[in-house]
C-alpha atoms as a PDB file:
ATOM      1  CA  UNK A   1       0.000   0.000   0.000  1.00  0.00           C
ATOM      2  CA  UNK A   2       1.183   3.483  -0.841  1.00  0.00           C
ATOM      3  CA  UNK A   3       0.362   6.699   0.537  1.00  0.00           C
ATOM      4  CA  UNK A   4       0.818  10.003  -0.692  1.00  0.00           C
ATOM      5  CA  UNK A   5       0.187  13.542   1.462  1.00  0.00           C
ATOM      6  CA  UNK A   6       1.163  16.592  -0.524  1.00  0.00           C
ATOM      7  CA  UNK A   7       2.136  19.324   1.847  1.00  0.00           C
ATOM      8  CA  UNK A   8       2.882  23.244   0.660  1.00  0.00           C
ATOM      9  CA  UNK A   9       4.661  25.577   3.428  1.00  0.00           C
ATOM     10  CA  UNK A  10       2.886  28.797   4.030  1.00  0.00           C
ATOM     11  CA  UNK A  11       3.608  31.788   7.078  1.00  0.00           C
ATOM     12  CA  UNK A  12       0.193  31.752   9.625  1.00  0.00           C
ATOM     13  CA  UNK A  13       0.243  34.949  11.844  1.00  0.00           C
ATOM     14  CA  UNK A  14      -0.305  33.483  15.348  1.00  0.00           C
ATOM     15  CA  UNK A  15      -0.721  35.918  18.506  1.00  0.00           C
ATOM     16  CA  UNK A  16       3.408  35.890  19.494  1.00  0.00           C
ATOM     17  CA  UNK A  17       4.146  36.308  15.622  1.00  0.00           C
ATOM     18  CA  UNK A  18       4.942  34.582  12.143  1.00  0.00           C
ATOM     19  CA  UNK A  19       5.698  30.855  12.174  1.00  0.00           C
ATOM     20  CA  UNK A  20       6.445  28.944   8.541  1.00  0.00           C
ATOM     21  CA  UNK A  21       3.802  25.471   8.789  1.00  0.00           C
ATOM     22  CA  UNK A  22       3.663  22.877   6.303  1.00  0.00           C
ATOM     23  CA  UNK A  23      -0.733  21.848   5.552  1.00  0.00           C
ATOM     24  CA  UNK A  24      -1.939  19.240   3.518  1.00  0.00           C
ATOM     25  CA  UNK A  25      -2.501  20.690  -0.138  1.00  0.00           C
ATOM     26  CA  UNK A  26      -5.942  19.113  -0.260  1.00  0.00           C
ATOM     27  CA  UNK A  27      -7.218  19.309   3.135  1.00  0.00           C
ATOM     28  CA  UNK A  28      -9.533  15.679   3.576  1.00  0.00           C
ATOM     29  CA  UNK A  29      -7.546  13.868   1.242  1.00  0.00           C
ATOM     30  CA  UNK A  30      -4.508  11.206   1.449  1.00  0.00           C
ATOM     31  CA  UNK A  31      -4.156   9.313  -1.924  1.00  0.00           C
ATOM     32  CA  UNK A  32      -3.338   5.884  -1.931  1.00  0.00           C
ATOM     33  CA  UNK A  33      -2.294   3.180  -4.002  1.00  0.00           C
ATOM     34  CA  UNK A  34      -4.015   0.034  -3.242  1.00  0.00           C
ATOM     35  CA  UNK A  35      -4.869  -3.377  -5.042  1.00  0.00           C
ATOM     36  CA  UNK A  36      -9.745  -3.283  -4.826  1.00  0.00           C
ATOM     37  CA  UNK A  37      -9.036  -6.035  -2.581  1.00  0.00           C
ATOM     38  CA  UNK A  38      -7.303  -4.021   0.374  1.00  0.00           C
ATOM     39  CA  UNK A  39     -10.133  -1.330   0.214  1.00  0.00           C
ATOM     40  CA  UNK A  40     -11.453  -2.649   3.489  1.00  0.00           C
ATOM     41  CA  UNK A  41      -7.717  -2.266   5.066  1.00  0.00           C
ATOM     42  CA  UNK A  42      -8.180   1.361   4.438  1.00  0.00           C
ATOM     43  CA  UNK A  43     -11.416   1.965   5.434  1.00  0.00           C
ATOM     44  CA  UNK A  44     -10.640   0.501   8.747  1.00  0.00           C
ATOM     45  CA  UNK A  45      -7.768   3.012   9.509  1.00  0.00           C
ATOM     46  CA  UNK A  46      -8.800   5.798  12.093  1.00  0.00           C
ATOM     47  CA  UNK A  47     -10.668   9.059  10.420  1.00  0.00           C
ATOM     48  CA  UNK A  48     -10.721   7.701   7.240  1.00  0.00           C
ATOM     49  CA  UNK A  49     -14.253   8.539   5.806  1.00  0.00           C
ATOM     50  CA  UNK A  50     -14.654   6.949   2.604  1.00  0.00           C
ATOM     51  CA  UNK A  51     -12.826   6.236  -0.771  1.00  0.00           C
ATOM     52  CA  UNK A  52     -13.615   8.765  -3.364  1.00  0.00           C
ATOM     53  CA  UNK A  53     -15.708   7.081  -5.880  1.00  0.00           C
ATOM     54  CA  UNK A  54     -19.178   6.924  -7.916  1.00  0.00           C
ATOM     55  CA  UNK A  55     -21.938   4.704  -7.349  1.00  0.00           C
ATOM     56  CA  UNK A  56     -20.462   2.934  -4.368  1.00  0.00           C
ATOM     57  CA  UNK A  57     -17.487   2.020  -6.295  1.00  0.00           C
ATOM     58  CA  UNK A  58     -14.270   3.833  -5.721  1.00  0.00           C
ATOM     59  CA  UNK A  59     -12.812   6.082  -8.741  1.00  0.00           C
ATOM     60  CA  UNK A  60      -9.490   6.366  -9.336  1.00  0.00           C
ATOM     61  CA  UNK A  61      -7.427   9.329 -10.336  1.00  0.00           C
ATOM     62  CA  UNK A  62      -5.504   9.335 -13.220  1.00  0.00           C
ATOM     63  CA  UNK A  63      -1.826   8.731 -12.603  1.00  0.00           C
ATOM     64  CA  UNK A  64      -0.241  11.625 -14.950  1.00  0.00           C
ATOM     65  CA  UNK A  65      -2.803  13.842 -12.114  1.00  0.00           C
ATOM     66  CA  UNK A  66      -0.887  12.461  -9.302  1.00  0.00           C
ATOM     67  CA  UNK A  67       2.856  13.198 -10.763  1.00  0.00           C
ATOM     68  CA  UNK A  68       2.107  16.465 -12.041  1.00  0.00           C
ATOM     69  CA  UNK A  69       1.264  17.333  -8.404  1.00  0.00           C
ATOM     70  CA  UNK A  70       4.636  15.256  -7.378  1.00  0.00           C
ATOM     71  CA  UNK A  71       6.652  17.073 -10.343  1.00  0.00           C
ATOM     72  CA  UNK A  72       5.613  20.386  -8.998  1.00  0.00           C
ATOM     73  CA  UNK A  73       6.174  19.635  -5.334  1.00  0.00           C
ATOM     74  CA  UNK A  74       9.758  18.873  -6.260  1.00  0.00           C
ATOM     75  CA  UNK A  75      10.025  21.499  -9.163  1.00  0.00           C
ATOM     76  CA  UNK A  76       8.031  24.044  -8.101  1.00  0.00           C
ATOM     77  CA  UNK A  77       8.999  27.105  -6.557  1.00  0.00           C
ATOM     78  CA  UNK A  78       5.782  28.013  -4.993  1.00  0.00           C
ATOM     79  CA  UNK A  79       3.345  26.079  -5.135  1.00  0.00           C
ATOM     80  CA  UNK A  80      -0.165  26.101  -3.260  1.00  0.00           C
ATOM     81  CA  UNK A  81      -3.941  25.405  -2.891  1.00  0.00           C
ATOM     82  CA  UNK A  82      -6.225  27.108  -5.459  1.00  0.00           C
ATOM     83  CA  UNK A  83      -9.601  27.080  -5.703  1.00  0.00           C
ATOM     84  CA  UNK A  84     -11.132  24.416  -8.436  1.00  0.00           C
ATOM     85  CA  UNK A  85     -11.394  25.651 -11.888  1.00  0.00           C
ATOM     86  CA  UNK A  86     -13.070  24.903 -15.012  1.00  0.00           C
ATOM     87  CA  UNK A  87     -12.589  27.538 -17.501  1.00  0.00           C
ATOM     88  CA  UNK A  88      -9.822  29.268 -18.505  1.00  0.00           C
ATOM     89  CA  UNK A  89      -7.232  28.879 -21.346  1.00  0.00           C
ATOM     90  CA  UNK A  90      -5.019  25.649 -21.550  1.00  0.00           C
ATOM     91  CA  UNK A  91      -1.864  26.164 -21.812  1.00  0.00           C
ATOM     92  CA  UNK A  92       1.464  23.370 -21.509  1.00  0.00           C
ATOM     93  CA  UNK A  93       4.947  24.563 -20.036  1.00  0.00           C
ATOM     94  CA  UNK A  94       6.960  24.401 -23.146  1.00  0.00           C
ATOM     95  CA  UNK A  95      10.541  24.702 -21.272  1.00  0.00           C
ATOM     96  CA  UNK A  96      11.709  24.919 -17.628  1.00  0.00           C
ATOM     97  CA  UNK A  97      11.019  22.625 -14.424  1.00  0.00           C
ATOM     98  CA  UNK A  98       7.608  22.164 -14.845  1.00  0.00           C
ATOM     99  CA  UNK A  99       8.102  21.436 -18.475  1.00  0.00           C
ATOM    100  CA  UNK A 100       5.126  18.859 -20.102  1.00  0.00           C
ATOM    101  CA  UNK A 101       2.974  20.394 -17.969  1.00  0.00           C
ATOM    102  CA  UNK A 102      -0.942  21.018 -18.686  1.00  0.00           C
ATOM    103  CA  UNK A 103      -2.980  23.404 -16.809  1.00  0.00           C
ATOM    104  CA  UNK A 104      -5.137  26.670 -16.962  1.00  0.00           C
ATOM    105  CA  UNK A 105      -3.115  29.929 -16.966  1.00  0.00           C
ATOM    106  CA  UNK A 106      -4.166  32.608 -14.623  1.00  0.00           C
ATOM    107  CA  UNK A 107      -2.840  36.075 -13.568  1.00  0.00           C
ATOM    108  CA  UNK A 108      -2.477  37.301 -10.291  1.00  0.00           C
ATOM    109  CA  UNK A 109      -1.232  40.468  -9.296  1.00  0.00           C
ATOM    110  CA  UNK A 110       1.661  40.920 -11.473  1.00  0.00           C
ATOM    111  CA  UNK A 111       2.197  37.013 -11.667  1.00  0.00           C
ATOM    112  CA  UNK A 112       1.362  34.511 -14.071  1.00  0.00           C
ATOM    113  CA  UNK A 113       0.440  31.345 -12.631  1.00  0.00           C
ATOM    114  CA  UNK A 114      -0.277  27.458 -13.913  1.00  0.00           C
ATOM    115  CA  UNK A 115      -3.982  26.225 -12.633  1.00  0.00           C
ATOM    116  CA  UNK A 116      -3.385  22.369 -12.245  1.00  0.00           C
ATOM    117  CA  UNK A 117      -7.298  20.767 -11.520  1.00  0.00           C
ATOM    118  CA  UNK A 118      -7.814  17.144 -10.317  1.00  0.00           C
ATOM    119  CA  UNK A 119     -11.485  16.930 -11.918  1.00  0.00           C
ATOM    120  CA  UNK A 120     -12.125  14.045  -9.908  1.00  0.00           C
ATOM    121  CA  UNK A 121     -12.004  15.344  -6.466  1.00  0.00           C
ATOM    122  CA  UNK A 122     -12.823  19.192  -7.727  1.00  0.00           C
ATOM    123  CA  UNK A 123      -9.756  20.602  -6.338  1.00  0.00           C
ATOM    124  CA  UNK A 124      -7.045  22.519  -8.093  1.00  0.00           C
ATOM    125  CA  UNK A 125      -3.415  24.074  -7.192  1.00  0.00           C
ATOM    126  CA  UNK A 126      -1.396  26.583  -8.454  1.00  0.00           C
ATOM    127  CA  UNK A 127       2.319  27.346  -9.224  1.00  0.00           C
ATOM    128  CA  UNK A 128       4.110  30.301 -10.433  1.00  0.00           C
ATOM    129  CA  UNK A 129       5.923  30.088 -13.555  1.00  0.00           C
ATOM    130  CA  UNK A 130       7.382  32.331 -16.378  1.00  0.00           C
ATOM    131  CA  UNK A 131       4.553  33.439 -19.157  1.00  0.00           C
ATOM    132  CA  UNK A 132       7.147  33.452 -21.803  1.00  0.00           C
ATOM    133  CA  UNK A 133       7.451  29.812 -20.566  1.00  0.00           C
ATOM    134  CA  UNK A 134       4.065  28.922 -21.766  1.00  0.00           C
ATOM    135  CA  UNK A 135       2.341  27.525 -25.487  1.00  0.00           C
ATOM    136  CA  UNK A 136      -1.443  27.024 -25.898  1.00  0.00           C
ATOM    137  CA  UNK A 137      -2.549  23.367 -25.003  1.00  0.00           C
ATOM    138  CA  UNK A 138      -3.281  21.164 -27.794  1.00  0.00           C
END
């Protein structure tokens, strides 16, 4: 059985000051690699909910979803929750870290940022990267 937590670091003002914490990217969610058969094993472990699935039947996500998250957790410079989106433009990262990429390009203050959405639990992150680093998706 595998088990993957993607944490992102972010600065929380407490009362006495800053302090750098590392959260779950997708707060409610551990993804796991198991065989159908070992479903039960995982059910059984303590605040585990359910398995993320239709119809009674778990779902699972598509593995180029789970190493674009890894590839930008070891690529990325910043890289953090976002909320879900569905539109947007497409874009790939043509050259860089991130490059092979696919995503929705967004702008934020003066930053350009890749929109990375796992369509299966709605939930999306986003990374900073260069514009001129960017081609429209196929």
């Amino acid at each position: 059985m595998e088990a993957f937590l993607p944490l992102y670091e972010t600065v929380h003002r407490w009362k006495n000051g800053l302090a750098r914490v590392r959260l779950p990217l997708f707060p409610g969610y551990v993804f796991v690699r198991i065989a159908l058969a070992d479903r039960l094993q995982v059910l059984e472990v303590p605040s585990v909910v359910r398995l993320v699935g239709f119809c009674g039947q778990p779902a699972p996500l598509p593995e180029a979803d789970i190493e674009a998250i890894r590839l930008c957790l070891e690529r990325g410079p910043r890289f953090e929750p976002h909320p879900y989106l569905q539109a947007g433009q497409g874009v790939r990262v043509a050259r860089g870290p991130l490059e092979g990429l696919e995503g929705t390009v967004i702008r934020r203050k003066s930053h350009t940022r890749l929109v990375i959405s796992l369509h299966l639990i709605m939930r999306s992150v986003a990374v900073e990267v260069e514009e001129t680093d960017l081609e429209p998706a196929n």
